[in-house]
N, C-alpha and C. Protein backbone atom coordinates (compact mmCIF):
# COMPACT_ATOMS: atom_id res chain seq x y z
N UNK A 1 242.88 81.81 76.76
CA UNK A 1 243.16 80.48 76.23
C UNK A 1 242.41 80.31 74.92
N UNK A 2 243.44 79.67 73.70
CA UNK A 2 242.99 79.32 72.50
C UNK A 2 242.86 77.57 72.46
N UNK A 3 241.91 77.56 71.25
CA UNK A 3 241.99 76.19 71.28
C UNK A 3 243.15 75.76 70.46
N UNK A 4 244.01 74.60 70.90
CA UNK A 4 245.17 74.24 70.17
C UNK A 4 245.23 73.73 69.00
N UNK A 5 246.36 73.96 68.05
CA UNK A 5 246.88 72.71 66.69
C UNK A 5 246.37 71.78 67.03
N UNK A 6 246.67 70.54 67.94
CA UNK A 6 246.20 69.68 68.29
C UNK A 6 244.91 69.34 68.42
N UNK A 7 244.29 70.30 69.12
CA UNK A 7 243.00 70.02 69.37
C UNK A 7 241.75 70.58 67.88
N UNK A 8 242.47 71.12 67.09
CA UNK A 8 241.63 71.44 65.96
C UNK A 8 242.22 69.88 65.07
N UNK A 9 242.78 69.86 65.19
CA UNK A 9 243.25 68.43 64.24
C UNK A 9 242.72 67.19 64.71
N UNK A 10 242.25 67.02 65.79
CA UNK A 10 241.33 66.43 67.03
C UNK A 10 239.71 66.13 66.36
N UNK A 11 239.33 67.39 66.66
CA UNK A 11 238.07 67.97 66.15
C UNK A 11 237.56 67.72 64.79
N UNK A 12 238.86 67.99 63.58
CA UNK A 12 238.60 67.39 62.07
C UNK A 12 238.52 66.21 62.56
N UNK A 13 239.29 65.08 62.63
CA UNK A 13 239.48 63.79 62.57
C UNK A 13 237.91 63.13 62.86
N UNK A 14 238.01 63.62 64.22
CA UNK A 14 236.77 62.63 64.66
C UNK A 14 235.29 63.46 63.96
N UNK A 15 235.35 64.36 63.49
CA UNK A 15 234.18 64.87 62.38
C UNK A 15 233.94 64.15 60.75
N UNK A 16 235.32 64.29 60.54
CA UNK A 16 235.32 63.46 59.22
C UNK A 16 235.09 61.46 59.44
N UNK A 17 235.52 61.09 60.60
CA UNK A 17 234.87 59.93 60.77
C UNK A 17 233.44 59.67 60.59
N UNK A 18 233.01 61.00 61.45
CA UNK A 18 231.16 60.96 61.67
C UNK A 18 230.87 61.15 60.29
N UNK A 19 231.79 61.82 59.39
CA UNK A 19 230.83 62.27 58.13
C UNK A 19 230.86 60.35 57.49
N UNK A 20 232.48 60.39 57.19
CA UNK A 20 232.36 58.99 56.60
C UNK A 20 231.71 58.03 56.83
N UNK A 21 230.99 57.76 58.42
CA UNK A 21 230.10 56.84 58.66
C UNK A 21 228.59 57.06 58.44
N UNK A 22 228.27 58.17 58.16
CA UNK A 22 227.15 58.94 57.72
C UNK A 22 226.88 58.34 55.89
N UNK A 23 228.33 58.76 55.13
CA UNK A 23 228.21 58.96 53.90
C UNK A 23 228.07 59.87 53.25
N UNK A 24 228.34 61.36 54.25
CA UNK A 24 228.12 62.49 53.45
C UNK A 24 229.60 63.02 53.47
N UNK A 25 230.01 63.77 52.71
CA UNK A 25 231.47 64.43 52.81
C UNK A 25 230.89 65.39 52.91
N UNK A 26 231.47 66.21 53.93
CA UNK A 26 231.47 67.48 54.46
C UNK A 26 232.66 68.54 54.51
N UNK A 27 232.46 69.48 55.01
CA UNK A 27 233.18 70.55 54.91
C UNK A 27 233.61 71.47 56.86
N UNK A 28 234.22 71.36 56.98
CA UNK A 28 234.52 70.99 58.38
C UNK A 28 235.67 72.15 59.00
N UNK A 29 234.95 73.51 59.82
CA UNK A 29 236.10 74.13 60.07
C UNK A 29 236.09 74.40 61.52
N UNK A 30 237.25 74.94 61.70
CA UNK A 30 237.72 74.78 63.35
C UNK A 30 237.94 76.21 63.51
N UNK A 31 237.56 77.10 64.48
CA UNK A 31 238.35 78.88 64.45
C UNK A 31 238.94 78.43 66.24
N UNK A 32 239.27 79.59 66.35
CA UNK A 32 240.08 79.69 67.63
C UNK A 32 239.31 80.34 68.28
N UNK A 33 239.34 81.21 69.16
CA UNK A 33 238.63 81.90 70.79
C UNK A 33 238.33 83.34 69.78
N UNK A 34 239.26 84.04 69.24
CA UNK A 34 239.34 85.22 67.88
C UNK A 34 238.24 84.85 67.00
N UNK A 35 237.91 83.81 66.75
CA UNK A 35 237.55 83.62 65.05
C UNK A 35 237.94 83.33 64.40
N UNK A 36 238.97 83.45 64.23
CA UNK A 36 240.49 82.85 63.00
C UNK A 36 240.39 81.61 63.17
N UNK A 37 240.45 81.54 61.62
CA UNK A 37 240.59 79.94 61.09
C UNK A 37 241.86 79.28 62.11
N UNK A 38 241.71 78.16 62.67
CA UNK A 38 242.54 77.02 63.04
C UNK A 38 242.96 75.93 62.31
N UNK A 39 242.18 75.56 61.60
CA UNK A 39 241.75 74.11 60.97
C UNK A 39 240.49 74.25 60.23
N UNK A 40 240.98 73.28 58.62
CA UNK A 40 239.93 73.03 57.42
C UNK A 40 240.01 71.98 56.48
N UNK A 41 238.88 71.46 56.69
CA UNK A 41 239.17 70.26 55.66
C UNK A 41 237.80 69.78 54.80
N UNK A 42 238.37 70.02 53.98
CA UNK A 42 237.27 69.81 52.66
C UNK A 42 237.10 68.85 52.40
N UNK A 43 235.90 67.14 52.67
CA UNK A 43 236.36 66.62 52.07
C UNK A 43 235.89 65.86 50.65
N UNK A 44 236.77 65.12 50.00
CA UNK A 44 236.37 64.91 48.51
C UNK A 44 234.53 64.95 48.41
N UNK A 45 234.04 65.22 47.49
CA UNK A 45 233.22 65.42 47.05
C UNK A 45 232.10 66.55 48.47
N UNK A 46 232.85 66.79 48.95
CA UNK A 46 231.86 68.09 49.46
C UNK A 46 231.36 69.14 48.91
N UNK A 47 229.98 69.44 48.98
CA UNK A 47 229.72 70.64 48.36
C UNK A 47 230.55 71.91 48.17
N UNK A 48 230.77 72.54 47.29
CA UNK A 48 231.65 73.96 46.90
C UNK A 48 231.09 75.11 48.13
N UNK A 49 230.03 75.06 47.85
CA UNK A 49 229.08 76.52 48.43
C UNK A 49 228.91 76.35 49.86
N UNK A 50 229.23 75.00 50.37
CA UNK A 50 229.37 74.66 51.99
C UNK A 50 230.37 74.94 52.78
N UNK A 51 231.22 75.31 51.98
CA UNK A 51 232.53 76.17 52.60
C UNK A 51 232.22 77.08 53.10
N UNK A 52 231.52 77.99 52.66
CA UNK A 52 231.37 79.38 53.29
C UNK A 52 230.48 79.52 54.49
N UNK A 53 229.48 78.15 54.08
CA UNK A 53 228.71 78.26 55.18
C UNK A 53 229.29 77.67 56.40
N UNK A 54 229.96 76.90 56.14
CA UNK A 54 230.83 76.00 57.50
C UNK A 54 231.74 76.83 58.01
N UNK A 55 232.55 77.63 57.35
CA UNK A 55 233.24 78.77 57.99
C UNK A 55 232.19 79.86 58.46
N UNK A 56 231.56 80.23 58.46
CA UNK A 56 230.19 81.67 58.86
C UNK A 56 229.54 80.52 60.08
N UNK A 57 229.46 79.03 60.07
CA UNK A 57 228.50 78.63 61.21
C UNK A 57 229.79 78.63 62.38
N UNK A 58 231.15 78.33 62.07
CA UNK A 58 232.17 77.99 63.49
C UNK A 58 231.98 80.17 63.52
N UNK A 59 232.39 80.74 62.51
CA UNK A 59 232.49 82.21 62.91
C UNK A 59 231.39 82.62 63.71
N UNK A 60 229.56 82.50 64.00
CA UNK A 60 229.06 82.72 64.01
C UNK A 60 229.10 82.56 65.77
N UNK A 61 229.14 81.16 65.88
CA UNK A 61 229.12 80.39 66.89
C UNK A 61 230.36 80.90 67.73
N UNK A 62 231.54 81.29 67.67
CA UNK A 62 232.65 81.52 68.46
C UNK A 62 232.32 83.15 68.43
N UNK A 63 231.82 83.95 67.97
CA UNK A 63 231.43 85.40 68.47
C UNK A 63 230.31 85.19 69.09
N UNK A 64 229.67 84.83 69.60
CA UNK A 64 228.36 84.53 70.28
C UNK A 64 228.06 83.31 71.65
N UNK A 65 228.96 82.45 71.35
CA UNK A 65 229.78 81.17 72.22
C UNK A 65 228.38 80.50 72.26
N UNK A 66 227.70 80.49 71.32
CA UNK A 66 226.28 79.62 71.48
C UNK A 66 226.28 78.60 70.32
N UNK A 67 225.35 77.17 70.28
CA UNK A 67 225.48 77.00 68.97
C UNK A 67 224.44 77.77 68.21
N UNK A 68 224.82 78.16 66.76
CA UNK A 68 223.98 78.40 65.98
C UNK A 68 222.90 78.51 65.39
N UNK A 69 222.08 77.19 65.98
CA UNK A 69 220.43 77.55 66.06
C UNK A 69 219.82 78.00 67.12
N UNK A 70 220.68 78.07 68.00
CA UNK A 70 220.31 79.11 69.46
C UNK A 70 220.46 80.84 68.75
N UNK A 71 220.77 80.81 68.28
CA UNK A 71 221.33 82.23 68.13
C UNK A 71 220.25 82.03 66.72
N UNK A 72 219.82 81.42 65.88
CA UNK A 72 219.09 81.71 65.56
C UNK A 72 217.32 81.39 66.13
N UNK A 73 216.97 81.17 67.06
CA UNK A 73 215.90 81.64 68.14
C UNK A 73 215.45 83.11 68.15
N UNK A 74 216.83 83.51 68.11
CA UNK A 74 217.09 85.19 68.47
C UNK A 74 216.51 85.90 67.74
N UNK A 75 217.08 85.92 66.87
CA UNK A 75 217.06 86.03 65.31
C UNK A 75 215.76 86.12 64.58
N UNK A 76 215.10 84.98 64.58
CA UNK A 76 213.72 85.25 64.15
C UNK A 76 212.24 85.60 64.19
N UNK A 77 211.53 86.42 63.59
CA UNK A 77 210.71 87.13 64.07
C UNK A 77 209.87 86.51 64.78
N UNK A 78 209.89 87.51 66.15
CA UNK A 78 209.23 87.37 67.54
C UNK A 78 210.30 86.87 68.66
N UNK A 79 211.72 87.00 68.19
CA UNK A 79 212.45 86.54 69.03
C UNK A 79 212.60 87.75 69.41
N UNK A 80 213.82 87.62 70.78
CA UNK A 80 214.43 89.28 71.12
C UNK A 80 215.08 90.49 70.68
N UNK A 81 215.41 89.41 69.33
CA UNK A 81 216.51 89.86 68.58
C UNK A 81 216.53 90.33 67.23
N UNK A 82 215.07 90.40 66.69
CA UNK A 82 214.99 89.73 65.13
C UNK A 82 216.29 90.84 64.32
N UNK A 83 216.57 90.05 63.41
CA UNK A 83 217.72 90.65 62.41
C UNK A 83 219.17 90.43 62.96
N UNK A 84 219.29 89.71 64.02
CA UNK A 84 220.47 89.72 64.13
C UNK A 84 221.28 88.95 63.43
N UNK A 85 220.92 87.74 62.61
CA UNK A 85 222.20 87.77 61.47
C UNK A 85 222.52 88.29 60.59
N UNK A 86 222.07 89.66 60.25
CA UNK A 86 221.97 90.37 59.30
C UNK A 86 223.47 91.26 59.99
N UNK A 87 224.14 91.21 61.50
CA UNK A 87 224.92 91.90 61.65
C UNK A 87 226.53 90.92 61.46
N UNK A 88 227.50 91.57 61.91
CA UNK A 88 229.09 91.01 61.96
C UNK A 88 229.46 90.44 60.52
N UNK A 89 228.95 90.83 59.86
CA UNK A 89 229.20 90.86 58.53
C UNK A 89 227.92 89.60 57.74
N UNK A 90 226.93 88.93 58.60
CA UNK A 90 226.37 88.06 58.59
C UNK A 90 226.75 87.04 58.86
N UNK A 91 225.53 86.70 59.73
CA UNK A 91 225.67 85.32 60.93
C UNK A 91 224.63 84.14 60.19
N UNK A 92 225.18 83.01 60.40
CA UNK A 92 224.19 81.72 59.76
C UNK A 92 223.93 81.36 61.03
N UNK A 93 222.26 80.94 61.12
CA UNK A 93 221.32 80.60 62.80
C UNK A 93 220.87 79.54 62.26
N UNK A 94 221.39 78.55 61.40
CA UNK A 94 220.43 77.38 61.24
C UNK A 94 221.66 76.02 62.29
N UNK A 95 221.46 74.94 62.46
CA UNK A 95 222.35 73.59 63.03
C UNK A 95 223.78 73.44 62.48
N UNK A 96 224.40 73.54 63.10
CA UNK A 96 226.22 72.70 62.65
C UNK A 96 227.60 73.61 63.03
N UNK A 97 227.06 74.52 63.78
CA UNK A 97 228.13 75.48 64.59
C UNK A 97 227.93 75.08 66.32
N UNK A 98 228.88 75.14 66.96
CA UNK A 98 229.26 74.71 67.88
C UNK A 98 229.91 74.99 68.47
N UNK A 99 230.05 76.07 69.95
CA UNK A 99 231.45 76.56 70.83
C UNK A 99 231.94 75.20 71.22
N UNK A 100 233.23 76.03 71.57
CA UNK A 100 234.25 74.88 72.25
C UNK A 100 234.44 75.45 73.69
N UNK A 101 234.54 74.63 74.71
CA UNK A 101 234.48 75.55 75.56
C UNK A 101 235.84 74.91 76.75
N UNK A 102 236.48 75.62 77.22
CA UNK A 102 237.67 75.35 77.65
C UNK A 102 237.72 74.87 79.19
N UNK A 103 238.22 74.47 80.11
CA UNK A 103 237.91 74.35 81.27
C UNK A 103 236.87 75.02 82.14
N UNK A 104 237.92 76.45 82.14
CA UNK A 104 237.14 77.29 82.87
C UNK A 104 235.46 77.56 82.20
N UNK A 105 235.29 77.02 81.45
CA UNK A 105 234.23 77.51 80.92
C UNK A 105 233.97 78.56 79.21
N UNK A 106 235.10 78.95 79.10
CA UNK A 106 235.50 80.16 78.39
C UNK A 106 235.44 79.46 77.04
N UNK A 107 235.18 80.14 76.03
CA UNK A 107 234.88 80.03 74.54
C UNK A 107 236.27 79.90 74.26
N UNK A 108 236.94 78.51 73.45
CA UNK A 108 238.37 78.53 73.56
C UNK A 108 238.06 78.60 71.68
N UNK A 109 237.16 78.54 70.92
CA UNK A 109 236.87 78.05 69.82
C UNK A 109 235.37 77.75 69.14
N UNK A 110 235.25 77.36 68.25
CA UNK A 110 233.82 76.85 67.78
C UNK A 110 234.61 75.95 66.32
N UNK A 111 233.59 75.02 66.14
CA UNK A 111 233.31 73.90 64.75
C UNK A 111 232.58 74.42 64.06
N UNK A 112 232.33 74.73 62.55
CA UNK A 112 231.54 74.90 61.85
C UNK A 112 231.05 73.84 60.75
N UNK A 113 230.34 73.08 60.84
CA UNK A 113 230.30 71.80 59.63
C UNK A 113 228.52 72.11 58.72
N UNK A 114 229.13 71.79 57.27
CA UNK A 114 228.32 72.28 56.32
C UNK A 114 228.45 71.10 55.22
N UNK A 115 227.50 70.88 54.52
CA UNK A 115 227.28 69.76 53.33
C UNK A 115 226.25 68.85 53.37
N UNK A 116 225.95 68.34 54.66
CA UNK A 116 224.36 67.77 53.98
C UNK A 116 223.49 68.68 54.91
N UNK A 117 222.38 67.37 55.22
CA UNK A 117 221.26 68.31 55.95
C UNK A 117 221.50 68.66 57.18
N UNK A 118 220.73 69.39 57.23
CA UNK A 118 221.03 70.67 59.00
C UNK A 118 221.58 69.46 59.97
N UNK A 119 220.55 68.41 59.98
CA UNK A 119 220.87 67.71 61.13
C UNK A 119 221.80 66.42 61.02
N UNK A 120 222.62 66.22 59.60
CA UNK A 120 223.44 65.94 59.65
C UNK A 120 225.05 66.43 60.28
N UNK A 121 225.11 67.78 59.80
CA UNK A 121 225.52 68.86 59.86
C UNK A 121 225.86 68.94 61.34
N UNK A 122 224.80 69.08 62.07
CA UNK A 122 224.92 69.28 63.15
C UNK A 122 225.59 67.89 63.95
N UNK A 123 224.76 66.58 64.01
CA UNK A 123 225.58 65.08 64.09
C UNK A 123 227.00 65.52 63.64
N UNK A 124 227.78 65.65 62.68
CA UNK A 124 229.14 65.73 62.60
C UNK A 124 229.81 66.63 63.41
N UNK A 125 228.93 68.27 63.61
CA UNK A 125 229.87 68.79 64.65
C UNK A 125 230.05 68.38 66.06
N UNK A 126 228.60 67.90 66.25
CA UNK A 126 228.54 67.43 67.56
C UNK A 126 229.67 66.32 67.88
N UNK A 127 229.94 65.09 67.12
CA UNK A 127 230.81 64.45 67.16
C UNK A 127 232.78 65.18 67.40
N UNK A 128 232.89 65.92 66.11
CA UNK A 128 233.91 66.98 66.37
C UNK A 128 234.13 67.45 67.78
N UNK A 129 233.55 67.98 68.72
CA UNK A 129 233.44 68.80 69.81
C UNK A 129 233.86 68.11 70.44
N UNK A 130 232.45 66.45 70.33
CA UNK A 130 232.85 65.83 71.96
C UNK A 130 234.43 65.23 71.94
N UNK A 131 235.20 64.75 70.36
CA UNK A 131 236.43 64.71 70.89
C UNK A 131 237.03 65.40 71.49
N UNK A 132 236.82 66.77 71.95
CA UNK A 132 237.98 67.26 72.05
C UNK A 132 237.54 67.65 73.59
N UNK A 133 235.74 67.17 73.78
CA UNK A 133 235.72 67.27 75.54
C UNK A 133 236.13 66.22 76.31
N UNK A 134 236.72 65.01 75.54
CA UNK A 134 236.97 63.78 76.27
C UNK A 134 239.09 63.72 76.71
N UNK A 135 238.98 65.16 75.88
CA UNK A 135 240.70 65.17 75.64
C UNK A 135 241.32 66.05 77.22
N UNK A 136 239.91 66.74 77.55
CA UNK A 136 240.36 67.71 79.03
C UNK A 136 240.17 67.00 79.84
């Protein structure tokens, strides 16, 4: 099971609300259970260079089915793991990636949101997600 059209269009909506009530425009992507882009939305005045990172935090997060600063725990020295975003072509371990997770439990997807601070970042995906846990 993938996460649906619907449910990535779900996920923008109620993210870009959180950003607009925030005041930050963000950069906001959706992948599927694969990784592959689902859904993207840039919006006006979002940072340029937050694209990549908002796509690398949902990529990061849906190969790993963790959010992103979990996986960076791992990651840094004295964790279990150190260097591991240095692999899958490079992984971002800081706040704003987010699995999606499907009934059964199963990684159907991840959010990646990028443009202000970490813990904004993270507030918008978190928002993103829970629409789409109130939709099962």
């Amino acid at each position: 099971m993938s996460i649906t059209q619907i449910q990535a269009d779900a996920a923008i909506a109620a993210g870009r609300r959180e950003a607009e009530a925030i005041g930050v425009p963000m950069n906001i992507a959706v992948l599927d259970a694969a990784a592959h882009l689902k859904g993207f939305s840039r919006m006006d005045g979002a940072l340029l260079g937050s694209i990549d990172i908002a796509l690398a935090k949902a990529r990061t997060s849906a190969l790993f089915g963790l959010n992103t600063e979990a996986i960076g725990e791992f990651s840094k020295a004295g964790g279990t793991s150190p260097g591991l975003e240095n692999t899958n072509g490079g992984l971002v371990v800081f706040a704003g990636g987010i699995p999606v997770h499907g009934p059964d439990g199963s990684v159907i997807g991840a959010v990646g949101v990028s443009g202000g601070a970490v813990a904004q970042d993270f507030q918008v995906a978190q928002a993103a997600v829970a629409a789409l846990e109130t939709q099962r």
